[in-house]
N, C-alpha and C. Protein backbone atom coordinates (compact mmCIF):
# COMPACT_ATOMS: atom_id res chain seq x y z
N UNK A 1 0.85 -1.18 0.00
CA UNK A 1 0.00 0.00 0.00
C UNK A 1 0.89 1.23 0.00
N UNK A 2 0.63 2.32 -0.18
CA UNK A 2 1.53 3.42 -1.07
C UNK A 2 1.23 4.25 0.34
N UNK A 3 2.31 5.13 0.49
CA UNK A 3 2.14 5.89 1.92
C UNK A 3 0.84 6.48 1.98
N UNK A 4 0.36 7.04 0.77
CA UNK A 4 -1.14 8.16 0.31
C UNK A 4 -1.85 7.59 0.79
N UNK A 5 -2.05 6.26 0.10
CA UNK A 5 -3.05 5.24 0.35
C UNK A 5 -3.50 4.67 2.11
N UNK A 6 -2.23 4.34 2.51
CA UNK A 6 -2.31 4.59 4.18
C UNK A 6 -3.03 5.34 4.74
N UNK A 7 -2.24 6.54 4.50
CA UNK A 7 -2.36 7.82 4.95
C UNK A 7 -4.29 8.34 5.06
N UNK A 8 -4.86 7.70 3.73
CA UNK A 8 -6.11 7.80 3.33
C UNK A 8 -7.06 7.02 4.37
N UNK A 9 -6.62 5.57 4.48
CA UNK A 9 -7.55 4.46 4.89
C UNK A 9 -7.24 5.22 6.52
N UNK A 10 -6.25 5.67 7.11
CA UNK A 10 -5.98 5.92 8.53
C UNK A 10 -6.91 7.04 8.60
N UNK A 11 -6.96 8.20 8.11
CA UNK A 11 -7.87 9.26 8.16
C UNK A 11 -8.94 8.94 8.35
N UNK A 12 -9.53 7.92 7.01
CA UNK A 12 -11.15 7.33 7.15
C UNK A 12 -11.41 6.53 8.16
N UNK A 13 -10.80 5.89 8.86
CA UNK A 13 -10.88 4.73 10.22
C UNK A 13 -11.15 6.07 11.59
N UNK A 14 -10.33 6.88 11.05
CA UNK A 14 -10.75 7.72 12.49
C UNK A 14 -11.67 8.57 12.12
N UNK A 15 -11.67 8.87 11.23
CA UNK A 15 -13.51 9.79 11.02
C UNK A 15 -14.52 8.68 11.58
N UNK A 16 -14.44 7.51 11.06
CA UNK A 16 -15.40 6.62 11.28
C UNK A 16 -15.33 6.34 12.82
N UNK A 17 -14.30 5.71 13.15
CA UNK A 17 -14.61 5.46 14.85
C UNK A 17 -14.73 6.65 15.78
N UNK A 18 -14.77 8.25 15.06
CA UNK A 18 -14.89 9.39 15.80
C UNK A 18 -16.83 9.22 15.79
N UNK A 19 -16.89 9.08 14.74
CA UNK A 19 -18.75 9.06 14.10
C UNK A 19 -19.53 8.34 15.27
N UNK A 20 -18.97 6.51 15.24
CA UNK A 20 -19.32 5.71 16.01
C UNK A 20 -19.47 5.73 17.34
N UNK A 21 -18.88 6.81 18.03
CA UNK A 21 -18.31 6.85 19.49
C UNK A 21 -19.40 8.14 20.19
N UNK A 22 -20.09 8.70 19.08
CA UNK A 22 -20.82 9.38 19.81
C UNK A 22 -22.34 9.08 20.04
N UNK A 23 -23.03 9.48 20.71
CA UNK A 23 -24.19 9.06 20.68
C UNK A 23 -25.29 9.68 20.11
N UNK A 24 -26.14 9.30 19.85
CA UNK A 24 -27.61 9.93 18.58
C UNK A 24 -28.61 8.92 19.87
N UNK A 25 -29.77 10.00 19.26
CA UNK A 25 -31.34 9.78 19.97
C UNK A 25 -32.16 10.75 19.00
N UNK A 26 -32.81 10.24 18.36
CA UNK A 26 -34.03 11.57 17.49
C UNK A 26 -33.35 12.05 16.79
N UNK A 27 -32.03 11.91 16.15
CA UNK A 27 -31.27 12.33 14.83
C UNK A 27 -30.71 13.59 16.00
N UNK A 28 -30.51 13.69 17.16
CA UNK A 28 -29.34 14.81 17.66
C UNK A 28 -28.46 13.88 18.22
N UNK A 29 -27.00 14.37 17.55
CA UNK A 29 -25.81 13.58 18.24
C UNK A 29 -25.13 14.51 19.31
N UNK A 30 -24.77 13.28 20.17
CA UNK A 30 -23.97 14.18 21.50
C UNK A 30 -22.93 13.12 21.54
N UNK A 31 -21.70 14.09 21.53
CA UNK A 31 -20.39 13.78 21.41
C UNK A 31 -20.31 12.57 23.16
N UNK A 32 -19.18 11.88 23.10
CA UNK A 32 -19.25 10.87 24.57
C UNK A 32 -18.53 11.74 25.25
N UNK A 33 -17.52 12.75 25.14
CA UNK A 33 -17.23 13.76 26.01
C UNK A 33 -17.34 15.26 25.81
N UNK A 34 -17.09 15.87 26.87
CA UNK A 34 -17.60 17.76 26.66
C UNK A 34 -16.29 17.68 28.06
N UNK A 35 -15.44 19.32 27.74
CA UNK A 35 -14.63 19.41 28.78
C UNK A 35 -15.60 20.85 29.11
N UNK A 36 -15.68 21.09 30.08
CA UNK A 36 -16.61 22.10 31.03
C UNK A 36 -15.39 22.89 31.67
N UNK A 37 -15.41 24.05 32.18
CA UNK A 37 -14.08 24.79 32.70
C UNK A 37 -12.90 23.74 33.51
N UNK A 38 -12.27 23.18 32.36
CA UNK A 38 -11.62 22.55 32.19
C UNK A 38 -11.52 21.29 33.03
N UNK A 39 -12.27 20.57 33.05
CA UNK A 39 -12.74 19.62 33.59
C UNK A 39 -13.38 18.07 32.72
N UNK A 40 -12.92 17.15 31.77
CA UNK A 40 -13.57 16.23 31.28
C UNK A 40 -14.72 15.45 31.89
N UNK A 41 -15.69 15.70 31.53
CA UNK A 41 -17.25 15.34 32.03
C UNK A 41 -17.75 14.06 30.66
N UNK A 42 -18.12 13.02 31.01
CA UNK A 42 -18.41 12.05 30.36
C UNK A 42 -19.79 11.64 29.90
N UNK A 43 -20.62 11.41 28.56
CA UNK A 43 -21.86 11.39 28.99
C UNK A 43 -22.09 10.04 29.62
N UNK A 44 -23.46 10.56 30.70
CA UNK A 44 -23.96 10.27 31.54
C UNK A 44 -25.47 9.47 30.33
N UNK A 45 -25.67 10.07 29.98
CA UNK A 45 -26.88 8.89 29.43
C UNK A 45 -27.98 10.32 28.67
N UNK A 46 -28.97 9.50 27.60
CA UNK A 46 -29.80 10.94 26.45
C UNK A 46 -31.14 10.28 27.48
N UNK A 47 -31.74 11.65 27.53
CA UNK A 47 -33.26 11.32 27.60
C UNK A 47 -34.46 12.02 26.97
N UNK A 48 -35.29 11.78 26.53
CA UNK A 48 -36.33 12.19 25.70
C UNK A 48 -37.38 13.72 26.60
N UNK A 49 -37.47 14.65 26.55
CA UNK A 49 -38.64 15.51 27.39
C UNK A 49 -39.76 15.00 26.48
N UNK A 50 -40.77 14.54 27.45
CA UNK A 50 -42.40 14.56 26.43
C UNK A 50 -43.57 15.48 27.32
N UNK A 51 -44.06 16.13 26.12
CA UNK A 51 -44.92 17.52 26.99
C UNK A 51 -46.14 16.53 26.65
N UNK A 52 -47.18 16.90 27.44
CA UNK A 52 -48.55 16.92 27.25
C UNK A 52 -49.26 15.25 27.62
N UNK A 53 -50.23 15.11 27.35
CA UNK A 53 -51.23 13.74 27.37
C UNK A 53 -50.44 12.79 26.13
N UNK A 54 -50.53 13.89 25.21
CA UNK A 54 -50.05 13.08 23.84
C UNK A 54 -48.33 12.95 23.76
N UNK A 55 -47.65 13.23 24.71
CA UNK A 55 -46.44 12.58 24.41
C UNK A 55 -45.39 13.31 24.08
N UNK A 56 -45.64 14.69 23.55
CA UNK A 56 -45.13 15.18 22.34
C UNK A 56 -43.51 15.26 22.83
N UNK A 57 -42.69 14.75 21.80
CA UNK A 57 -41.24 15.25 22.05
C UNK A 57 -41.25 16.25 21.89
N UNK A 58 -40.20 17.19 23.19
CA UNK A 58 -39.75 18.49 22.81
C UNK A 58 -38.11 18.60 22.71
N UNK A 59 -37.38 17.93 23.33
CA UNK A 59 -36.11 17.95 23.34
C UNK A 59 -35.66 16.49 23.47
N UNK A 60 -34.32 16.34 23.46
CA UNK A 60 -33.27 15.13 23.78
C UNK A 60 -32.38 16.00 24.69
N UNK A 61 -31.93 15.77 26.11
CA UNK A 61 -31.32 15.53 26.84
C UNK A 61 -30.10 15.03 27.15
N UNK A 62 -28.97 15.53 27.04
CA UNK A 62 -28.13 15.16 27.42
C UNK A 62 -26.96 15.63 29.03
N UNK A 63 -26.82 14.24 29.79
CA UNK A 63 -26.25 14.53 31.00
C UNK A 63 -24.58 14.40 30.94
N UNK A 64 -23.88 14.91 31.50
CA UNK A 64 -22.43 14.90 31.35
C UNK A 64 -21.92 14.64 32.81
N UNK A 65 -21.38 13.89 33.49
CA UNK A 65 -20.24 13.64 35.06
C UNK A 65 -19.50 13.62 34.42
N UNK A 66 -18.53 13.97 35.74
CA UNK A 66 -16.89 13.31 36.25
C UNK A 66 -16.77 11.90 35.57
N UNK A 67 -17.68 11.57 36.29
CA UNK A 67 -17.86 9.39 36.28
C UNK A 67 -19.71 9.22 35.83
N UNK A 68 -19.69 8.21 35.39
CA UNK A 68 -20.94 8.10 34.84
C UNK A 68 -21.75 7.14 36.41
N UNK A 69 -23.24 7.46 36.20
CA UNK A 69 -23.60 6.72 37.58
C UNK A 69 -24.88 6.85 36.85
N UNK A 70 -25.54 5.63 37.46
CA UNK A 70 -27.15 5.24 37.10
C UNK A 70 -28.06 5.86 38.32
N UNK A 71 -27.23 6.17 39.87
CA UNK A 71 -27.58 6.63 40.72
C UNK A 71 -27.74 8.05 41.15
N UNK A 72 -29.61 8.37 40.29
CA UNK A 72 -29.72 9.64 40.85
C UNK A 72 -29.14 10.43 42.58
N UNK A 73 -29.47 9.70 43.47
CA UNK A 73 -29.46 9.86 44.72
C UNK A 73 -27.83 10.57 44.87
N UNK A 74 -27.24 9.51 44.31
CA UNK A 74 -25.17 10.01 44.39
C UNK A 74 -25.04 11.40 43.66
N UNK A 75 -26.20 11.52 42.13
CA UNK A 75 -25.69 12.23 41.52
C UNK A 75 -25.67 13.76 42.29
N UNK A 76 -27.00 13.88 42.72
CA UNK A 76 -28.00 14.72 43.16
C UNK A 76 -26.69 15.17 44.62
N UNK A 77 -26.50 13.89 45.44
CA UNK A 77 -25.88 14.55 46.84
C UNK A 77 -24.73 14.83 47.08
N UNK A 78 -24.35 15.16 45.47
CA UNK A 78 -22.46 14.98 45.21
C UNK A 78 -22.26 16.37 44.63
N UNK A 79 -21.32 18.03 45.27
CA UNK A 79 -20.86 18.93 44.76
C UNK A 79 -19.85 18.23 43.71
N UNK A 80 -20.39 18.54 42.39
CA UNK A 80 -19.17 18.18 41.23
C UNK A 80 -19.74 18.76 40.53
N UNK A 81 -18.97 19.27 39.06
CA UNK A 81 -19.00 19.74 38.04
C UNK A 81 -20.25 18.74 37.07
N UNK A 82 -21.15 19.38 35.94
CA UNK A 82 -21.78 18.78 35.44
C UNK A 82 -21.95 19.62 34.21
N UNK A 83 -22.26 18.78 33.19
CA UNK A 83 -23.01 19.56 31.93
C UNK A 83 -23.91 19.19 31.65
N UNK A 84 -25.36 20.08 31.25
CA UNK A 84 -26.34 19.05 30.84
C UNK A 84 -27.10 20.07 29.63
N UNK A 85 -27.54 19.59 28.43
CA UNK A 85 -27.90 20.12 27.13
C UNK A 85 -29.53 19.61 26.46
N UNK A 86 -29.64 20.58 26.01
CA UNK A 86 -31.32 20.32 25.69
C UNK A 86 -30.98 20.15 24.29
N UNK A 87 -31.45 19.40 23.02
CA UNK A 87 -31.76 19.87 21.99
C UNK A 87 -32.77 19.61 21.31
N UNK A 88 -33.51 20.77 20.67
CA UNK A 88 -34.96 20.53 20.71
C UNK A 88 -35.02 19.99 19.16
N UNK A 89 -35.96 19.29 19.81
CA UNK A 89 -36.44 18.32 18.45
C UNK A 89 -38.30 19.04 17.79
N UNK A 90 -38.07 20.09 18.16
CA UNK A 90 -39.46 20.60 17.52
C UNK A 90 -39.52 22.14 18.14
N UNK A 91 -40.02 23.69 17.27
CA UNK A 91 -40.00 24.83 18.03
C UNK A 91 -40.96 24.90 19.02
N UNK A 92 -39.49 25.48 20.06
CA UNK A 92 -40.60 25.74 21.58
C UNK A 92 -40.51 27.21 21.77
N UNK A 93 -42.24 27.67 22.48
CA UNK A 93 -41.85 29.42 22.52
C UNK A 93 -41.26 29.04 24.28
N UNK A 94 -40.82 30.33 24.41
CA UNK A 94 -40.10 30.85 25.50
C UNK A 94 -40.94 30.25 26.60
N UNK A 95 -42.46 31.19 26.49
CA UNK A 95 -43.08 31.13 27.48
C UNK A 95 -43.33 29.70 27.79
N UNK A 96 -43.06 28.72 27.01
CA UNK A 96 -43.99 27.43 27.27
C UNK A 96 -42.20 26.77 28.50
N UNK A 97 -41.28 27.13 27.79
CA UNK A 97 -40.18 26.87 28.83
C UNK A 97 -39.91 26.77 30.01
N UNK A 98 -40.47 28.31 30.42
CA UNK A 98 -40.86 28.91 31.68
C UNK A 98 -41.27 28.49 31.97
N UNK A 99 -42.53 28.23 31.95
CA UNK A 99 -43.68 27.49 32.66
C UNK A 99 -43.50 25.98 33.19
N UNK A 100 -42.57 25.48 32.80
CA UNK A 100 -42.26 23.88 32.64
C UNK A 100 -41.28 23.79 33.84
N UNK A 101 -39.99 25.30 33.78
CA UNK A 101 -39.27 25.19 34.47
C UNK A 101 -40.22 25.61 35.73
N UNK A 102 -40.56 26.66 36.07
CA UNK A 102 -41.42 27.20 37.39
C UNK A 102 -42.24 25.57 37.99
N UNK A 103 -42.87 24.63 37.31
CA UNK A 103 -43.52 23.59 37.26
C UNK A 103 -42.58 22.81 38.49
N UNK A 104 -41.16 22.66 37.05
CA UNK A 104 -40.45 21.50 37.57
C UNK A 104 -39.99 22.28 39.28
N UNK A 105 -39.08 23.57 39.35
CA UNK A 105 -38.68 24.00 40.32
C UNK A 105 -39.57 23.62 42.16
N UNK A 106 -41.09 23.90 41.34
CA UNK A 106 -41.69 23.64 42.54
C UNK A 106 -42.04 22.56 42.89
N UNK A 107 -42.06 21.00 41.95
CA UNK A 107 -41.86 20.01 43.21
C UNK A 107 -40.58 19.69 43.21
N UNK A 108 -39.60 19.76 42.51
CA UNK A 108 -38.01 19.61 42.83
C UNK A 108 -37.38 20.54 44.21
N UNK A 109 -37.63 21.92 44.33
CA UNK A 109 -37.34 22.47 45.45
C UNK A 109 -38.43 22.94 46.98
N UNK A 110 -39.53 22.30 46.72
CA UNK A 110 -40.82 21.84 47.72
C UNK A 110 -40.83 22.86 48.93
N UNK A 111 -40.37 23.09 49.59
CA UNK A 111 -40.04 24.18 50.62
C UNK A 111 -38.77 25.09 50.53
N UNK A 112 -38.29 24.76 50.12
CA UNK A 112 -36.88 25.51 49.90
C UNK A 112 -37.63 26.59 48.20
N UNK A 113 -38.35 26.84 48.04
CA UNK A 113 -38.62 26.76 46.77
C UNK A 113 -38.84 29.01 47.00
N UNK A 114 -39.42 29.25 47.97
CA UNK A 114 -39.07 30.88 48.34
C UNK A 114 -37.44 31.34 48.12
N UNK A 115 -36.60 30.59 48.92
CA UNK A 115 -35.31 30.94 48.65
C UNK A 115 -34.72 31.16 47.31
N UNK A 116 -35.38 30.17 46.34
CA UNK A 116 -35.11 30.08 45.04
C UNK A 116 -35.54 31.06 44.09
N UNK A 117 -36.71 31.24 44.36
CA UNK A 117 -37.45 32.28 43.76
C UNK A 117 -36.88 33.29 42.49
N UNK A 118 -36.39 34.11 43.22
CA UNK A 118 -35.66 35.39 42.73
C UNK A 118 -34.11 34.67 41.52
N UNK A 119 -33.49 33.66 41.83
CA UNK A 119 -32.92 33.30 41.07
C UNK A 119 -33.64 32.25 39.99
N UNK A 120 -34.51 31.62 40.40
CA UNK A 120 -35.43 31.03 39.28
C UNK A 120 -36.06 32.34 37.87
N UNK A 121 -36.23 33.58 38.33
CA UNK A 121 -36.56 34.04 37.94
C UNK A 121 -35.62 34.83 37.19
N UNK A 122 -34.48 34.96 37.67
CA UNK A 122 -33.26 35.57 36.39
C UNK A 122 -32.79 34.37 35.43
N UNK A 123 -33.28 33.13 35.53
CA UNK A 123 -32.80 32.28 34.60
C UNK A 123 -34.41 32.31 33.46
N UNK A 124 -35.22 32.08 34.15
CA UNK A 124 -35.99 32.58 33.30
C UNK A 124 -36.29 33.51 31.99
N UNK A 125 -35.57 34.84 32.63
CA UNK A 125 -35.36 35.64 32.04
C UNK A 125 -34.40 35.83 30.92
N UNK A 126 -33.63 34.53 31.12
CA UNK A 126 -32.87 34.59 30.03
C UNK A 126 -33.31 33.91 28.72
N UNK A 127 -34.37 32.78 29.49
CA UNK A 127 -34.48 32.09 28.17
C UNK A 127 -35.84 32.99 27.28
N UNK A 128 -35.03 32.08 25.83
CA UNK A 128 -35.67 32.35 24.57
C UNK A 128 -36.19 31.67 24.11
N UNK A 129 -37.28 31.93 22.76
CA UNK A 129 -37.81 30.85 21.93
C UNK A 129 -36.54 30.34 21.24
N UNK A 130 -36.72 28.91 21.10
CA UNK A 130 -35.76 27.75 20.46
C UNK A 130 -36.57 27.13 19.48
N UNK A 131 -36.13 27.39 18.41
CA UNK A 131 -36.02 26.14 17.11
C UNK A 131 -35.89 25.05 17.24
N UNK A 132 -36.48 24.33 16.13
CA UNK A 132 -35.79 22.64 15.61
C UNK A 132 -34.23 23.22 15.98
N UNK A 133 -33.45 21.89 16.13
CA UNK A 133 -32.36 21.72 15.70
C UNK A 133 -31.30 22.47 16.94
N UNK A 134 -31.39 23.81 17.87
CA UNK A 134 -31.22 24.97 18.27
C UNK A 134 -30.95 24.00 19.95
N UNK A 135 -29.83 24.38 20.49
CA UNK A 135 -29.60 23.86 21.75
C UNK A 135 -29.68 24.96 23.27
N UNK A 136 -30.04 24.64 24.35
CA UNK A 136 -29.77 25.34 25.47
C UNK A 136 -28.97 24.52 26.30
N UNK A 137 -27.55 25.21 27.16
CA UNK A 137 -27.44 24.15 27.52
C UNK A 137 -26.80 24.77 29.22
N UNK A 138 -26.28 23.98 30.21
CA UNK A 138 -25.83 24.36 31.45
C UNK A 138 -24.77 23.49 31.86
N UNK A 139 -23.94 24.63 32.44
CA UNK A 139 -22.98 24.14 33.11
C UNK A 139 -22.61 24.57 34.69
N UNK A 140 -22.51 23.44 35.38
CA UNK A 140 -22.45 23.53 36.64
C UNK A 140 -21.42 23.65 36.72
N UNK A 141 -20.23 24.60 37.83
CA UNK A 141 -19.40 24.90 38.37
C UNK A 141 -19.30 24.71 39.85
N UNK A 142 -19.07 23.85 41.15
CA UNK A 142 -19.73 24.12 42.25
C UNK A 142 -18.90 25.50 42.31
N UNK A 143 -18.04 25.56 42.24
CA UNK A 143 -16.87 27.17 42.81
C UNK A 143 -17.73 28.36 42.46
N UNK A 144 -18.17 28.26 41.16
CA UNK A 144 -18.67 29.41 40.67
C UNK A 144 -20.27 29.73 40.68
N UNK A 145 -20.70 28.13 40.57
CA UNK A 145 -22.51 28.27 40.03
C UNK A 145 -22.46 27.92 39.01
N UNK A 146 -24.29 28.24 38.69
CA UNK A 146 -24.85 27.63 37.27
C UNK A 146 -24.37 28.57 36.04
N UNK A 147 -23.85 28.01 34.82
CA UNK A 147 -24.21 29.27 33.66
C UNK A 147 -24.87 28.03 32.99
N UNK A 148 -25.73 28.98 31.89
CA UNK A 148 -26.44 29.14 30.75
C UNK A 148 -26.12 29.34 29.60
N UNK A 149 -25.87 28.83 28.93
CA UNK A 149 -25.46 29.07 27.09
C UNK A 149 -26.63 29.24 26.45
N UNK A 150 -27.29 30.14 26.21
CA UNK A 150 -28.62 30.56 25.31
C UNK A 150 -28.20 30.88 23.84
N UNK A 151 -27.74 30.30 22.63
CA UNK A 151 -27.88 30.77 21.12
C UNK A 151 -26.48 31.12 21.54
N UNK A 152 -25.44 30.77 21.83
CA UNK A 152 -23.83 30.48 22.27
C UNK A 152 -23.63 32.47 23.25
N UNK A 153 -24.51 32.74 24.01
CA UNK A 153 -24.50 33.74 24.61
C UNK A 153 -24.46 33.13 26.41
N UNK A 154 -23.38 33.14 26.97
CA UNK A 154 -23.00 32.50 28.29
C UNK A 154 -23.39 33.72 29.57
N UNK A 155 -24.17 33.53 30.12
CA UNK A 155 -24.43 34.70 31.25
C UNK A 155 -23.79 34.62 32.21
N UNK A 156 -24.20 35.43 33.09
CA UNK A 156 -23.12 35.26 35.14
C UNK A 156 -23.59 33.77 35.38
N UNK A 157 -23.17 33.55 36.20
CA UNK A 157 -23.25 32.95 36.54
C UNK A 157 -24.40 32.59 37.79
N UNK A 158 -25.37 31.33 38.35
CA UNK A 158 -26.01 31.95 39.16
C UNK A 158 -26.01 30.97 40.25
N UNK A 159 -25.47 31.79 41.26
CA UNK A 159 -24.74 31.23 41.97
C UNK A 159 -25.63 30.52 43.60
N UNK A 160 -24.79 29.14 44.17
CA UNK A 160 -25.67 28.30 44.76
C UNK A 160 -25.70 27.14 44.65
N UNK A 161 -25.01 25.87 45.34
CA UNK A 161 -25.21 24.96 45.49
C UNK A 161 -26.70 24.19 45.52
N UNK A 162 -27.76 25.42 46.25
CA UNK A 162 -28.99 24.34 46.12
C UNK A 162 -29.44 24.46 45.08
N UNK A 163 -29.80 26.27 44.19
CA UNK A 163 -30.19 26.04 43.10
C UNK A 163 -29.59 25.05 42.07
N UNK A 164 -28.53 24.43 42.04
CA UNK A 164 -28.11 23.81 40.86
C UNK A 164 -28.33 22.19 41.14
N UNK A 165 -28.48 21.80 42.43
CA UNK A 165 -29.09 20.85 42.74
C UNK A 165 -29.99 20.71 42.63
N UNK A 166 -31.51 21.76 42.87
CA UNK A 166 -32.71 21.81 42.45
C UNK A 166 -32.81 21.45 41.19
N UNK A 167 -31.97 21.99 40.45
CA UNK A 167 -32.19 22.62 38.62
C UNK A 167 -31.58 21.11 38.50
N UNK A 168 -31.12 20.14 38.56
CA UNK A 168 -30.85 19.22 37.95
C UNK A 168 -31.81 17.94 38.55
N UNK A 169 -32.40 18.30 39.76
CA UNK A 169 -33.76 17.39 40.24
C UNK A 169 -34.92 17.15 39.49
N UNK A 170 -34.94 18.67 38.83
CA UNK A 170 -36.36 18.28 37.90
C UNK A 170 -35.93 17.36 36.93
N UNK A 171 -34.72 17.39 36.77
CA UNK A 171 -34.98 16.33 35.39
C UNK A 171 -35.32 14.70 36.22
N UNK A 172 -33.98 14.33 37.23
CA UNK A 172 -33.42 13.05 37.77
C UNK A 172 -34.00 13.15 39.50
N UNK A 173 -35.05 13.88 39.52
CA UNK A 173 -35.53 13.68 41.09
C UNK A 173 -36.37 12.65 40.73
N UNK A 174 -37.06 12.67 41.92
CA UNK A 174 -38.27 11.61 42.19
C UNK A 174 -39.47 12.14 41.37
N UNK A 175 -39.88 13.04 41.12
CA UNK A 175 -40.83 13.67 40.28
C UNK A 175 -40.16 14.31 39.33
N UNK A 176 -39.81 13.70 37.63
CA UNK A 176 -39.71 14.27 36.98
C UNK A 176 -40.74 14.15 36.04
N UNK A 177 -40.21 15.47 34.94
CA UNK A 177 -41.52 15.51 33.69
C UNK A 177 -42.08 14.47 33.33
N UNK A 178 -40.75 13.51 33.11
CA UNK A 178 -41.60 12.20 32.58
C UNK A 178 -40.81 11.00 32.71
N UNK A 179 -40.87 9.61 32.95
CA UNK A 179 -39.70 9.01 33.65
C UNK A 179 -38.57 8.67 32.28
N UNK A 180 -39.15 8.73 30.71
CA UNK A 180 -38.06 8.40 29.96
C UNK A 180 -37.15 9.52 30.32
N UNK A 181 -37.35 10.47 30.48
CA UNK A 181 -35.84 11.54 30.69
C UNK A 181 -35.26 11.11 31.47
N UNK A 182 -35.99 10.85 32.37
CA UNK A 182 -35.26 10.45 33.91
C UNK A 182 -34.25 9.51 33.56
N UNK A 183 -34.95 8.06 33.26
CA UNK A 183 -34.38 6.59 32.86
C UNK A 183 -32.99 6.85 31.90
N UNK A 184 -33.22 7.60 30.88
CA UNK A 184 -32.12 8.44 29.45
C UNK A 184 -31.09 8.66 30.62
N UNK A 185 -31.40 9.77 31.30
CA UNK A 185 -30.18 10.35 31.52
C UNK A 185 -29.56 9.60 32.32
N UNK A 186 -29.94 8.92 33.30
CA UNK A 186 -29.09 8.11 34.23
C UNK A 186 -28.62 6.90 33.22
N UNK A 187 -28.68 6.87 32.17
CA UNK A 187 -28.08 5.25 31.33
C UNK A 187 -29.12 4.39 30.65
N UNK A 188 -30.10 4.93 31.12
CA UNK A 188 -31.10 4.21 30.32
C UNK A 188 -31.44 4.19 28.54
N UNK A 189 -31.98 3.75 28.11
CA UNK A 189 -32.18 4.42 26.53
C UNK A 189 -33.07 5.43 26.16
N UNK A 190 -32.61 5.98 25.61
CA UNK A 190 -33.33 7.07 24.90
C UNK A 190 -34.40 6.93 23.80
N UNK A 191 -35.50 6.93 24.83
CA UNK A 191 -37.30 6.62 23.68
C UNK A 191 -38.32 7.18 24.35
């Protein structure tokens, strides 16, 4: 084989096992790693959001650890770095966002949920209507707090160990939207 020729088949073997290595759910692929302020976070598992009676997909889900764990309980009672990414599989307006998050916040943060308030409400404020195709996504810092990537626009940060524990309950608490997200993100499959 001629060095070119090598050179060719080696290129195509790693495009291909780069392709293979990531994961797809609903035609959105999520890479198996994301480094977060400088930190390698691994995915954790895709899960489906379904709104309504009828089911409807709105996003695919993706969770990112340190270490991957099927155990909400560890994930939830452990200060560590996390990433976690929405990508919507159909346009959502703003307001319907909001409403889902305010939803989830109040049985995820149940009494603690006054304290939260005022910062529930500047994240709110950030979000926008999202497109097909169009991602939101968060990254946990414990040092620093939560940020937000809205349309690749990164805000302060908002800062708080419980809010970011709250904010990752609605998905993987005991009451989430719906249990395929739940099941997805901890390792389960994505349907």
């Amino acid at each position: 084989m001629s060095k070119s020729a090598w050179l060719l088949a080696t290129v195509l073997s790693l495009a291909i096992g780069n392709t293979a290595s990531a994961a797809e759910c609903q035609g959105a692929n999520f890479p198996d790693s994301v480094t977060a302020d400088g930190t390698n976070l691994l995915l954790n598992g895709l899960g489906i959001r379904k709104a309504t009676l009828l089911k409807v997909k709105v996003y695919v889900a993706g969770l990112y650890l340190p270490a991957k764990s099927s155990d909400a309980g560890q994930i939830l009672g452990t200060s560590q770095p996390w990433h976690y990414v929405l990508h919507f599989v159909r346009d959502v307006d703003a307001s319907d966002i909001r409403e889902a998050y305010e939803e989830g916040f109040k049985k995820a943060a149940g009494d603690k949920l006054a304290g939260l308030q005022q910062r529930i409400d500047s994240m709110n404020a950030r979000i926008t209507d999202f497109k097909e195709g169009q991602e939101l996504s968060f990254t946990n810092d414990p040092a620093k707090g939560l940020t937000m990537d809205v349309a690749g626009k990164v805000g302060d940060a908002i800062e708080g160990a419980d809010f970011a524990s709250a904010f990752l309950k609605i998905s993987i608490g005991p009451e989430p939207p719906n249990e395929d997200l739940k099941s997805g993100l901890l390792g389960g499959k994505c349907e």
